[in-house]
N, C-alpha and C. Protein backbone atom coordinates (compact mmCIF):
# COMPACT_ATOMS: atom_id res chain seq x y z
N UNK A 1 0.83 -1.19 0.00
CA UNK A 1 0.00 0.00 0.00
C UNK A 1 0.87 1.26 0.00
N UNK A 2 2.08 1.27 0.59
CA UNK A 2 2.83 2.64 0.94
C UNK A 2 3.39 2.55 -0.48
N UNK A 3 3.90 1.57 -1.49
CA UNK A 3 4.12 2.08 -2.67
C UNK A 3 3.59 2.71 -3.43
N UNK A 4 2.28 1.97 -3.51
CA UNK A 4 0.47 2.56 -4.45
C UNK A 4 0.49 4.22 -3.94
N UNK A 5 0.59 4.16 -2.08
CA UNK A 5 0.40 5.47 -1.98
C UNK A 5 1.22 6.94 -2.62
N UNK A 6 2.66 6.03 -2.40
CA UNK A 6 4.20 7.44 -3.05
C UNK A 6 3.57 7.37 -4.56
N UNK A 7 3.02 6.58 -5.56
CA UNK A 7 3.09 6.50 -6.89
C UNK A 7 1.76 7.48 -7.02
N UNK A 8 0.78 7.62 -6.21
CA UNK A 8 -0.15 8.69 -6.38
C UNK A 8 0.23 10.25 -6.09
N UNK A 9 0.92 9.90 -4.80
CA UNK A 9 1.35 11.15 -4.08
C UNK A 9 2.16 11.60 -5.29
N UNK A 10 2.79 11.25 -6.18
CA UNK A 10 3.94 11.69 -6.95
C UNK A 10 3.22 12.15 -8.55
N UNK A 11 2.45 11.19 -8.94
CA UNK A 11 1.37 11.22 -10.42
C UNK A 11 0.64 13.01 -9.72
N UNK A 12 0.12 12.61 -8.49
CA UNK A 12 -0.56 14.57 -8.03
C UNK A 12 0.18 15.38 -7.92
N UNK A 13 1.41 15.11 -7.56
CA UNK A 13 2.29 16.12 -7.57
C UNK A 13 2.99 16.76 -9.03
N UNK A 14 3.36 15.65 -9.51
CA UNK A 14 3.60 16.50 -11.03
C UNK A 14 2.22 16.86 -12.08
N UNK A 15 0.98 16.26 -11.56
CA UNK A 15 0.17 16.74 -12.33
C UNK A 15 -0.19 18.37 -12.62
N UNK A 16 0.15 18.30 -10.79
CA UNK A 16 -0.42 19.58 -10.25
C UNK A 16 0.85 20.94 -10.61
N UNK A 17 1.66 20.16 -10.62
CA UNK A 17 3.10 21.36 -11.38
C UNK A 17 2.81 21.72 -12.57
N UNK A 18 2.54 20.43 -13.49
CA UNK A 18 2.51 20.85 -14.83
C UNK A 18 1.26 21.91 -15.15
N UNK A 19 0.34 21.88 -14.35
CA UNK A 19 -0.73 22.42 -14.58
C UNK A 19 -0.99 24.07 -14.02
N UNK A 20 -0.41 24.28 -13.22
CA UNK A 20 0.26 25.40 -12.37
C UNK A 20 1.23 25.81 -13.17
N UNK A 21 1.90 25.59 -13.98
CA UNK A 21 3.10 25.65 -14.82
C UNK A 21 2.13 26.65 -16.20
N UNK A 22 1.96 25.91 -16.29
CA UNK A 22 0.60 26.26 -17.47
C UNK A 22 -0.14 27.37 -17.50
N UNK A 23 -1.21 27.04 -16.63
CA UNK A 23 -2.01 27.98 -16.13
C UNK A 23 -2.21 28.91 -14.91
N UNK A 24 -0.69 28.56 -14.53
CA UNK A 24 -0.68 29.75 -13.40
C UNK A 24 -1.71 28.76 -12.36
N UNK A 25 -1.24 29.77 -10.73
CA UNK A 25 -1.37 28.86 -9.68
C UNK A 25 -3.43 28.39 -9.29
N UNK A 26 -3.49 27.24 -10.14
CA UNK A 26 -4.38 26.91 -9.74
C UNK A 26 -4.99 25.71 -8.86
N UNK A 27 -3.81 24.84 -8.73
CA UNK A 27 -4.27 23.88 -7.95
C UNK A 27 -2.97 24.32 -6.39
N UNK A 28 -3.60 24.47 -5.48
CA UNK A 28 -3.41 24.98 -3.81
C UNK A 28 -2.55 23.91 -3.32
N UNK A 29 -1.83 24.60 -2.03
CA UNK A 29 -1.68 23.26 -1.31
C UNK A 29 -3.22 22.28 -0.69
N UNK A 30 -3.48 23.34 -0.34
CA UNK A 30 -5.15 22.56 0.25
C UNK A 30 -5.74 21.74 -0.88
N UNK A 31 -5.65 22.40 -1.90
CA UNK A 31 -6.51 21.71 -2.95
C UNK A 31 -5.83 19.94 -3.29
N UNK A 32 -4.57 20.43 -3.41
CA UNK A 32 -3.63 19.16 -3.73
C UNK A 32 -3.82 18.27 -2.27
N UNK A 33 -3.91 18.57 -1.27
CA UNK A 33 -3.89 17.61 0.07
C UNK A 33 -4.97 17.12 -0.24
N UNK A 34 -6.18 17.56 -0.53
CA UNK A 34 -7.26 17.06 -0.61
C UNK A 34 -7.79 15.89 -1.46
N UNK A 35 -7.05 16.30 -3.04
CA UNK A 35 -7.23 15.00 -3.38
C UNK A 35 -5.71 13.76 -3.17
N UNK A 36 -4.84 14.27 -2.51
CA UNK A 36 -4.13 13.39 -2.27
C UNK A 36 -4.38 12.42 -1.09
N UNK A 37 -5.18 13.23 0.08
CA UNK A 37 -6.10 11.96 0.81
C UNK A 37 -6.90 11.39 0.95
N UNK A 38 -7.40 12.25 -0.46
CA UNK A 38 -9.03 11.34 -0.92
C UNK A 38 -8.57 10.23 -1.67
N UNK A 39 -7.12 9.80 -2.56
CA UNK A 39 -6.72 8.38 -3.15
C UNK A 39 -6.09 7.97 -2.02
N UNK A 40 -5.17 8.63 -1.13
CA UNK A 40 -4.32 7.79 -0.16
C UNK A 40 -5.76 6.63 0.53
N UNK A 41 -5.07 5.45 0.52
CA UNK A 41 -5.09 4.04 1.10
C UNK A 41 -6.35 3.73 0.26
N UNK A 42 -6.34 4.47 -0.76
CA UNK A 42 -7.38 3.83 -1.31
C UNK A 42 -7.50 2.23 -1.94
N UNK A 43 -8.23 1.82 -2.28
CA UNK A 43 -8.61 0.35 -2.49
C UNK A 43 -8.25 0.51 -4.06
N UNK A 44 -8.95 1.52 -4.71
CA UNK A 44 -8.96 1.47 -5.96
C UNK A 44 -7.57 0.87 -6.71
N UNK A 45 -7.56 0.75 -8.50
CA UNK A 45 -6.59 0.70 -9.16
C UNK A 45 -5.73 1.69 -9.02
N UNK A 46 -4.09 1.82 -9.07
CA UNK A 46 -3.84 2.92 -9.50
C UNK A 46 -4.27 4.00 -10.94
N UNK A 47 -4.22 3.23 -12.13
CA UNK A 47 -4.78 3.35 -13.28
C UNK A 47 -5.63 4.29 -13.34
N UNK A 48 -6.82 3.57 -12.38
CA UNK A 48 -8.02 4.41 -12.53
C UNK A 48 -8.12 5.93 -11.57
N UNK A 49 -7.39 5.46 -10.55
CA UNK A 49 -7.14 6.81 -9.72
C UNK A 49 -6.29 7.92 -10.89
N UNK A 50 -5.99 7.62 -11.54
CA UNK A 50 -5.19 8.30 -12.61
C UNK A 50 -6.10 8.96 -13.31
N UNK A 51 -7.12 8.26 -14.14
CA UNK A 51 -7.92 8.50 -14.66
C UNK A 51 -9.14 8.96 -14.49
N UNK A 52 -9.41 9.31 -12.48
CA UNK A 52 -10.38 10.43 -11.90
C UNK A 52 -9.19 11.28 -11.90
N UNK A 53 -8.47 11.36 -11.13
CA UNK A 53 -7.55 13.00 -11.07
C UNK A 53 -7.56 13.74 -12.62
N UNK A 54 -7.13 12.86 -13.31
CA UNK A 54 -6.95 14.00 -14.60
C UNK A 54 -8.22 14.61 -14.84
N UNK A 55 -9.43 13.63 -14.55
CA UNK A 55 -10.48 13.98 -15.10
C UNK A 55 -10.95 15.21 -13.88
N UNK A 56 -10.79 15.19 -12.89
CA UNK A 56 -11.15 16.52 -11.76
C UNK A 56 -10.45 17.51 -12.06
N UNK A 57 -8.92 17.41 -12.73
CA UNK A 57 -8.00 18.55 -12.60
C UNK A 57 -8.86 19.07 -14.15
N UNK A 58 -9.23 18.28 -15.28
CA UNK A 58 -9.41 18.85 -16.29
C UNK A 58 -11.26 19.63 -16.28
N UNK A 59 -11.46 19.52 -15.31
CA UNK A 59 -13.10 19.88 -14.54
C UNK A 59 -12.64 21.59 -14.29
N UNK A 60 -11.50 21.37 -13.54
CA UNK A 60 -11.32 22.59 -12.71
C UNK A 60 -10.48 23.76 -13.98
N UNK A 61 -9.55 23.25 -14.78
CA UNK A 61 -8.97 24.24 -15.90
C UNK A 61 -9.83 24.46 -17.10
N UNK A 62 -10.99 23.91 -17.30
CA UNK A 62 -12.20 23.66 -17.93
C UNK A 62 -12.68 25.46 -18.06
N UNK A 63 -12.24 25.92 -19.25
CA UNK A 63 -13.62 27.39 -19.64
C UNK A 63 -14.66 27.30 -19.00
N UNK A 64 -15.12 28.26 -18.10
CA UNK A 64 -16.29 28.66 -17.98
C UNK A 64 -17.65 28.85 -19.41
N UNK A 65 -18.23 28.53 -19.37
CA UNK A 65 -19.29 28.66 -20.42
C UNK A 65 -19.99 30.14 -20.50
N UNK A 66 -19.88 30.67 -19.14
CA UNK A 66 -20.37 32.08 -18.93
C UNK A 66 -19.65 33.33 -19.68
C-alpha cells in the first residue's frame, strides 16, 4: 500500500506542477492535500485513480461557459 500510496502522491504532484506551470497557480496546497487523501489508502486501481484526477484537474482548468 505505501508504494500505491508514493506512486499517487507523486502522479498529483507533477500533475499539479505541470498544470500550475501552465495555467498559473491553480491547484493549492489545500486543494492538492485534498485530493491526495481522498486516493491515499485507497482500495482502488492505481490506473483508474489516474484517470479520476486527470479527469477533476481537467473539470477545474475547464472554460467557464459564462
Amino acid at each position: 500500500m505505501e508504494e500505491k500510496n508514493q506512486l499517487i502522491y507523486n502522479y498529483i504532484y507533477n500533475l499539479s506542477n505541470s498544470i500550475n506551470k501552465k495555467y498559473g497557480v491553480i491547484i493549492d496546497n489545500s486543494i492538492f492535500n485534498s485530493v491526495v487523501n481522498q486516493y491515499t489508502n485507497s482500495l482502488d486501481d492505481v490506473e483508474k485513480i489516474k484517470k479520476e484526477s486527470q479527469t477533476e484537474e481537467d473539470e477545474v482548468i475547464r472554460p467557464s461557459s459564462n
